[in-house]
C-alpha atoms as a PDB file:
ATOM      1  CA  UNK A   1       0.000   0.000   0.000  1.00  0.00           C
ATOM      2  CA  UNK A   2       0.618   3.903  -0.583  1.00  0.00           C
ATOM      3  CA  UNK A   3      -0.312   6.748   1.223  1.00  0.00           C
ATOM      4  CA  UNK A   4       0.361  10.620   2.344  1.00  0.00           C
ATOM      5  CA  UNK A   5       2.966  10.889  -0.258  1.00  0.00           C
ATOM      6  CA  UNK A   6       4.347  12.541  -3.616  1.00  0.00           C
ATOM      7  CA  UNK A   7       5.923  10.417  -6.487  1.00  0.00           C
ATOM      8  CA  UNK A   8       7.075  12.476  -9.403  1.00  0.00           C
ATOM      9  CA  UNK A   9       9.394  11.849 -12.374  1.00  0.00           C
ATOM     10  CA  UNK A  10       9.829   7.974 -12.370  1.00  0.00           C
ATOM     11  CA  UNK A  11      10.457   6.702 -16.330  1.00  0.00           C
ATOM     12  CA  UNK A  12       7.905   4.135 -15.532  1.00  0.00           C
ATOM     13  CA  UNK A  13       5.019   3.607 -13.444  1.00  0.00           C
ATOM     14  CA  UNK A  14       4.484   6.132 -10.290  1.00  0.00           C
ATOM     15  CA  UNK A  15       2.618   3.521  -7.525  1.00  0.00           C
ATOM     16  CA  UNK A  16       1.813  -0.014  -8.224  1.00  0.00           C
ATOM     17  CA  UNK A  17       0.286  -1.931  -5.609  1.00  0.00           C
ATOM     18  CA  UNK A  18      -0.613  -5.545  -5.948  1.00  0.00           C
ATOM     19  CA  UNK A  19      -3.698  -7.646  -5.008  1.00  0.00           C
ATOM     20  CA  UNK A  20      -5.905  -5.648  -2.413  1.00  0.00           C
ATOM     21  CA  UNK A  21      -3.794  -3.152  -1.506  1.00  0.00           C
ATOM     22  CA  UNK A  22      -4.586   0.645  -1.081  1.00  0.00           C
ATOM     23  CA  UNK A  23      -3.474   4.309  -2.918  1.00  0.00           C
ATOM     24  CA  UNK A  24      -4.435   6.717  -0.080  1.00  0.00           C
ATOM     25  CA  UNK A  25      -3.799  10.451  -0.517  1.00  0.00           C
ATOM     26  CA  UNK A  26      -0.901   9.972  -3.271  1.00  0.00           C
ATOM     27  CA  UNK A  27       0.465  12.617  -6.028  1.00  0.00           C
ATOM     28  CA  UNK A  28       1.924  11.292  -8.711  1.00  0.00           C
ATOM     29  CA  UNK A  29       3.282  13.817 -11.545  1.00  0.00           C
ATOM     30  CA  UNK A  30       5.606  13.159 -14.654  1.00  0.00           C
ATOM     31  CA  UNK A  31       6.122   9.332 -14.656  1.00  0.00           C
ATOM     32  CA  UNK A  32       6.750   7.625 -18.033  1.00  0.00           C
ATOM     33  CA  UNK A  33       3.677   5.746 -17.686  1.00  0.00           C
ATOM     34  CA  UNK A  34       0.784   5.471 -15.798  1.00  0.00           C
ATOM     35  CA  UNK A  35       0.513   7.480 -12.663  1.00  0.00           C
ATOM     36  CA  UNK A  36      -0.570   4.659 -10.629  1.00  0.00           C
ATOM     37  CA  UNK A  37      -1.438   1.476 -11.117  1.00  0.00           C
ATOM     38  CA  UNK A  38      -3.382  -1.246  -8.763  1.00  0.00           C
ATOM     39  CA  UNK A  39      -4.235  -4.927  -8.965  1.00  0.00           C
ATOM     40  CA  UNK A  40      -7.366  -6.954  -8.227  1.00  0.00           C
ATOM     41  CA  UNK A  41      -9.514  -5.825  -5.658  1.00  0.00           C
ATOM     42  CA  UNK A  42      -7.774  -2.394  -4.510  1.00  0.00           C
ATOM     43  CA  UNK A  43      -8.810   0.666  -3.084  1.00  0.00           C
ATOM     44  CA  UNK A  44      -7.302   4.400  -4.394  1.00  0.00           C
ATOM     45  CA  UNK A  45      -8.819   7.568  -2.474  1.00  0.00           C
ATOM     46  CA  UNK A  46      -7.961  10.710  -2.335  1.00  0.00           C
ATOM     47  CA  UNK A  47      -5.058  10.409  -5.382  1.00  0.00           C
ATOM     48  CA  UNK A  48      -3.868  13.467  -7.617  1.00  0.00           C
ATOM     49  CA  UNK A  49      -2.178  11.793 -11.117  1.00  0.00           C
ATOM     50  CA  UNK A  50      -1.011  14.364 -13.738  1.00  0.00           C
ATOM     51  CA  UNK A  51       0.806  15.178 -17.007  1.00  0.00           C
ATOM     52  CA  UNK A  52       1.895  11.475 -16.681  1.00  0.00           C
ATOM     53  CA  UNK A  53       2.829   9.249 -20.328  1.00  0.00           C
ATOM     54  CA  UNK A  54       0.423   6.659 -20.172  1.00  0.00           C
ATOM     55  CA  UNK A  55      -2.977   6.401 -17.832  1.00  0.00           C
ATOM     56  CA  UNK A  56      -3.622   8.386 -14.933  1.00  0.00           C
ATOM     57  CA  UNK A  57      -5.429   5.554 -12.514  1.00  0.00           C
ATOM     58  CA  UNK A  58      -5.325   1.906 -13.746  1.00  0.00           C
ATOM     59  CA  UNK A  59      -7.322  -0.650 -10.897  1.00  0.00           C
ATOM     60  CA  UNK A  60      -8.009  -3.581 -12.109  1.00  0.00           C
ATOM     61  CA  UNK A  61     -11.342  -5.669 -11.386  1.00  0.00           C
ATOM     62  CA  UNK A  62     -13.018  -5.099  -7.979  1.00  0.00           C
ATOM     63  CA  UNK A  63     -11.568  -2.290  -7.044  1.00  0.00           C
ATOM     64  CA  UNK A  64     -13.174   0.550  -5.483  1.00  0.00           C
ATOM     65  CA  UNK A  65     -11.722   4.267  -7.054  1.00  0.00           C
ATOM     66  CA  UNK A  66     -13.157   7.739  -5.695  1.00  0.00           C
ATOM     67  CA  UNK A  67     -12.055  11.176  -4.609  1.00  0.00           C
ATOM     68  CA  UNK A  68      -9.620  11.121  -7.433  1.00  0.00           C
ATOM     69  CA  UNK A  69      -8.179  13.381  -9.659  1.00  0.00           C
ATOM     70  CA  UNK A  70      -6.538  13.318 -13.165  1.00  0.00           C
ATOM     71  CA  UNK A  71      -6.083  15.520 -15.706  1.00  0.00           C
ATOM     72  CA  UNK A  72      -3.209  16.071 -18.463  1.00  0.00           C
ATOM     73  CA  UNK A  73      -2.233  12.801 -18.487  1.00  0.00           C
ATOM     74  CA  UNK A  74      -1.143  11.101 -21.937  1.00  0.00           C
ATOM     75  CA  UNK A  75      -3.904   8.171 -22.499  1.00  0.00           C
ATOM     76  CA  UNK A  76      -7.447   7.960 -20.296  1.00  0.00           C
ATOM     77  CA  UNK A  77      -7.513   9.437 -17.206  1.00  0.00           C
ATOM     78  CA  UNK A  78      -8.894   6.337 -15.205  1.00  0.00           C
ATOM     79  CA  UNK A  79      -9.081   2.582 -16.679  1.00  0.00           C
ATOM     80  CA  UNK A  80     -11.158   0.268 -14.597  1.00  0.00           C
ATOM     81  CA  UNK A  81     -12.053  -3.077 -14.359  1.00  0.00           C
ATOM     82  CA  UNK A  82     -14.660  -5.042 -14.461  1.00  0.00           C
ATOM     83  CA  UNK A  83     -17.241  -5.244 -11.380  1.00  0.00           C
ATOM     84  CA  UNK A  84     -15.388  -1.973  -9.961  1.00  0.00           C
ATOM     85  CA  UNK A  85     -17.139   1.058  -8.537  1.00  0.00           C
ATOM     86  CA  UNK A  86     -15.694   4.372  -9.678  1.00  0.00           C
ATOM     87  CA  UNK A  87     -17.391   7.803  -7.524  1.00  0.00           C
ATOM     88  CA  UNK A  88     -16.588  10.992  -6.853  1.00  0.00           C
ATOM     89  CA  UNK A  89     -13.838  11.606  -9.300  1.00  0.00           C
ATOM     90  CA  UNK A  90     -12.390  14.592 -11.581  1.00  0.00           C
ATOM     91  CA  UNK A  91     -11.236  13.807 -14.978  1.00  0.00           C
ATOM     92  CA  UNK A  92     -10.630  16.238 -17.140  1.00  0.00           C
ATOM     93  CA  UNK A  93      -7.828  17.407 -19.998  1.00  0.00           C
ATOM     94  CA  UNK A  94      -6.594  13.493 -20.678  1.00  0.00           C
ATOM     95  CA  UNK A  95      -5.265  11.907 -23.756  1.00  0.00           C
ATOM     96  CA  UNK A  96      -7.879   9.355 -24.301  1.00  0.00           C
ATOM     97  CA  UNK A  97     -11.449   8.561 -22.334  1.00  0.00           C
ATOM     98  CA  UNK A  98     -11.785  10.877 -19.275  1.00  0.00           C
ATOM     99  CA  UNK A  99     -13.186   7.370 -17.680  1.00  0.00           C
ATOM    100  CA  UNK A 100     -12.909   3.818 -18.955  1.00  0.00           C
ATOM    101  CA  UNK A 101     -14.556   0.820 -17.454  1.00  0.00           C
ATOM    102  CA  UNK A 102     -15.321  -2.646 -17.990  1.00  0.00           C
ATOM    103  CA  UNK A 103     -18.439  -5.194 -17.114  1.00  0.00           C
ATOM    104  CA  UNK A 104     -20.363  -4.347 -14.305  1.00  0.00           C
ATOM    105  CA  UNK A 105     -19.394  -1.415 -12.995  1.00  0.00           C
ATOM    106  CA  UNK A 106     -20.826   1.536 -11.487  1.00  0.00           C
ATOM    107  CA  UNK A 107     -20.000   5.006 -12.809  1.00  0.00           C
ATOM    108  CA  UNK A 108     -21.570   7.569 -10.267  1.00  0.00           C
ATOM    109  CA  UNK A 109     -21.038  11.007  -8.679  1.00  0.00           C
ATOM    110  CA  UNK A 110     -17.739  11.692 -11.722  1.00  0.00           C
ATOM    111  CA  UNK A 111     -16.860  15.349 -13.017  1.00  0.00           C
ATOM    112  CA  UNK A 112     -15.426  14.670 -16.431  1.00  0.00           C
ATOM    113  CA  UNK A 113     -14.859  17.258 -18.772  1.00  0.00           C
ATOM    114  CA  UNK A 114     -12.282  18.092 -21.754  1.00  0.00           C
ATOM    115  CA  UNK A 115     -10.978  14.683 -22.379  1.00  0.00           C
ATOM    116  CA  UNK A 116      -9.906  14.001 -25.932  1.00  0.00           C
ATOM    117  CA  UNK A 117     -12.123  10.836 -26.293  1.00  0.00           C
ATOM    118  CA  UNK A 118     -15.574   9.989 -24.821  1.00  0.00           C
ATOM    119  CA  UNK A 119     -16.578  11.319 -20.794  1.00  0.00           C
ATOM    120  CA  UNK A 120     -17.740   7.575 -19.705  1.00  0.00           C
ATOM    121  CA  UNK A 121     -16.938   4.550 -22.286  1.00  0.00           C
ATOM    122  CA  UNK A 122     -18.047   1.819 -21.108  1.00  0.00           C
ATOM    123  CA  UNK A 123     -16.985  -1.976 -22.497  1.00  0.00           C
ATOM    124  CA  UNK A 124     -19.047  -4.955 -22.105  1.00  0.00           C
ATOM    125  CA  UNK A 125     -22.296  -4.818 -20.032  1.00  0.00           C
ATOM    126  CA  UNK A 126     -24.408  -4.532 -16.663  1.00  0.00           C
ATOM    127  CA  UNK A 127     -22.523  -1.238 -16.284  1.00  0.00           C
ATOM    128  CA  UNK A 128     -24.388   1.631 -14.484  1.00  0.00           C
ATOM    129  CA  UNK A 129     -24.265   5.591 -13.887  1.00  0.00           C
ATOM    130  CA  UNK A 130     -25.670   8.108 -12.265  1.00  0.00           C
ATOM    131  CA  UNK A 131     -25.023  11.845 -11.280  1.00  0.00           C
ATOM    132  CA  UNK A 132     -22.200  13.026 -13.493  1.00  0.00           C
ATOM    133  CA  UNK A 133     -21.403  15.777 -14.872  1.00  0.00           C
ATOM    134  CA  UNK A 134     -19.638  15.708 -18.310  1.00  0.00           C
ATOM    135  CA  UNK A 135     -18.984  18.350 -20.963  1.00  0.00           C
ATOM    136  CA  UNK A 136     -16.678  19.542 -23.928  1.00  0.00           C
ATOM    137  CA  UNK A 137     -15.303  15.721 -24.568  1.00  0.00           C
ATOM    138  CA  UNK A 138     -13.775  15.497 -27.898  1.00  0.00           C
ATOM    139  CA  UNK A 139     -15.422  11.887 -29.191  1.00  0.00           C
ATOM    140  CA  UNK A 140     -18.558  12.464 -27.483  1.00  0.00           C
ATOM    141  CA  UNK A 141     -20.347  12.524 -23.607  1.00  0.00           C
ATOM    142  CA  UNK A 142     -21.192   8.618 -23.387  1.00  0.00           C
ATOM    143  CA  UNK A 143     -20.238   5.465 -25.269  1.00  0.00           C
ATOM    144  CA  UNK A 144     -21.259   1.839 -24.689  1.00  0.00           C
ATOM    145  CA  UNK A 145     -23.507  -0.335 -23.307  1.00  0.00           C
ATOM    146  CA  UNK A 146     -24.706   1.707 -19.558  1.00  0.00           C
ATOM    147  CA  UNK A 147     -27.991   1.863 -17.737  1.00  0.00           C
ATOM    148  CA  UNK A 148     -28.437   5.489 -17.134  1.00  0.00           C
ATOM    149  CA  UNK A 149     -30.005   5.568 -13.383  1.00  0.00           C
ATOM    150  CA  UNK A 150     -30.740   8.979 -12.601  1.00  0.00           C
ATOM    151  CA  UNK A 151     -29.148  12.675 -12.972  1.00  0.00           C
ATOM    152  CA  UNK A 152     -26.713  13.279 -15.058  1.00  0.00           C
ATOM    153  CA  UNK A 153     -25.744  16.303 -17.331  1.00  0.00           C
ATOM    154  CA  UNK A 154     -24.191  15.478 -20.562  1.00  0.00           C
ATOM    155  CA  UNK A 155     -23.112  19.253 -21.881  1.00  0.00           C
ATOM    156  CA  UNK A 156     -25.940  20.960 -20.066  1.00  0.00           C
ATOM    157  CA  UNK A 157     -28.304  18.565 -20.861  1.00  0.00           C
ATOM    158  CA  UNK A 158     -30.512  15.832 -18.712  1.00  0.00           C
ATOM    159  CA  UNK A 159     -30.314  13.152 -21.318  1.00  0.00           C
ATOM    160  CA  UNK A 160     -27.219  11.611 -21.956  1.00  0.00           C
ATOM    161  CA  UNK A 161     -27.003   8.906 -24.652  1.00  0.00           C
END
C-alpha cells in the first residue's frame, strides 16, 4: 500500500500496488507511464495523477476508485475493471477517455470534462451511472452499453445517450 505521499518523475510507473492493496492520498506527476497502477480488488482515495505518459489511474477488477483526480495525463484518465465502482472523481484534460470501465461497474457522482475521447466509455455490459457531470469531450459525452439511473448532465443537458 501507498499513502500521504508525492511520487514524481519515475520513467515508468508512479505507484503499483498488488492484489488488495490501497493508494491513499498519493500525487503522482511526470512518470513515463501510468501514474498509478493497482491490482485486483484495490482501493485508491484521495489520489492526484497528472501530465503522466500513459494512464492516470489503472485498478483492475473489484476495485473501489473515488475522490480522485486526473487531468493532463497522456492516455485515459482512469481505466477500470470489471465489477469496480468508480465515484466521486475529476477527470478532465486526458489523452484518451476521461473514464474507462469494464463489465459491471458503477459510474456515479464523476466530473469529467475536456478529455480528448468519450466522458464515460463503457466496455461490455451490466454497467451503471448516475449523477455526473460531463462536458466539452472530444469523441462524445457517453459510449457503450450503460444503464443510465438517474441525474446526469451530458453538456448541459438531462439526457445523456
Amino acid at each position: 500500500s501507498a499513502k500521504n505521499g508525492s511520487v514524481i518523475g519515475t520513467g515508468d510507473t508512479g505507484v503499483w500496488v498488488g492484489e488488495n492493496g490501497a493508494v491513499l492520498n498519493v500525487t503522482v506527476r511526470w512518470c513515463g507511464d501510468e501514474g498509478i497502477y493497482a491490482s485486483t480488488g484495490s482501493t485508491l482515495s484521495g489520489n492526484r495523477a497528472y501530465e503522466n505518459g500513459g494512464l492516470g489511474i489503472f485498478a483492475h477488477s473489484g476495485s473501489t476508485v473515488t475522490g480522485n483526480t486526473v487531468y493532463s495525463n497522456g492516455e485515459y484518465g482512469f481505466y477500470v475493471g470489471a465489477g469496480s465502482t468508480v465515484s466521486d472523481n475529476t477527470a478532465y484534460q486526458n489523452g484518451g477517455d476521461g473514464i474507462y470501465v469494464n463489465d459491471g461497474s458503477t459510474v456515479s457522482g464523476n466530473t469529467v470534462r475536456g478529455n480528448t475521447g468519450y466522458g464515460l466509455k463503457f466496455f461490455g455490459s451490466n454497467n451503471g451511472y448516475s449523477e455526473n457531470v460531463i462536458s466539452s469531450n472530444t469523441a462524445g459525452t457517453v459510449d457503450g452499453s450503460a444503464v443510465q439511473f438517474g441525474q446526469n448532465a451530458c453538456n448541459g443537458n438531462t439526457t445523456c445517450p
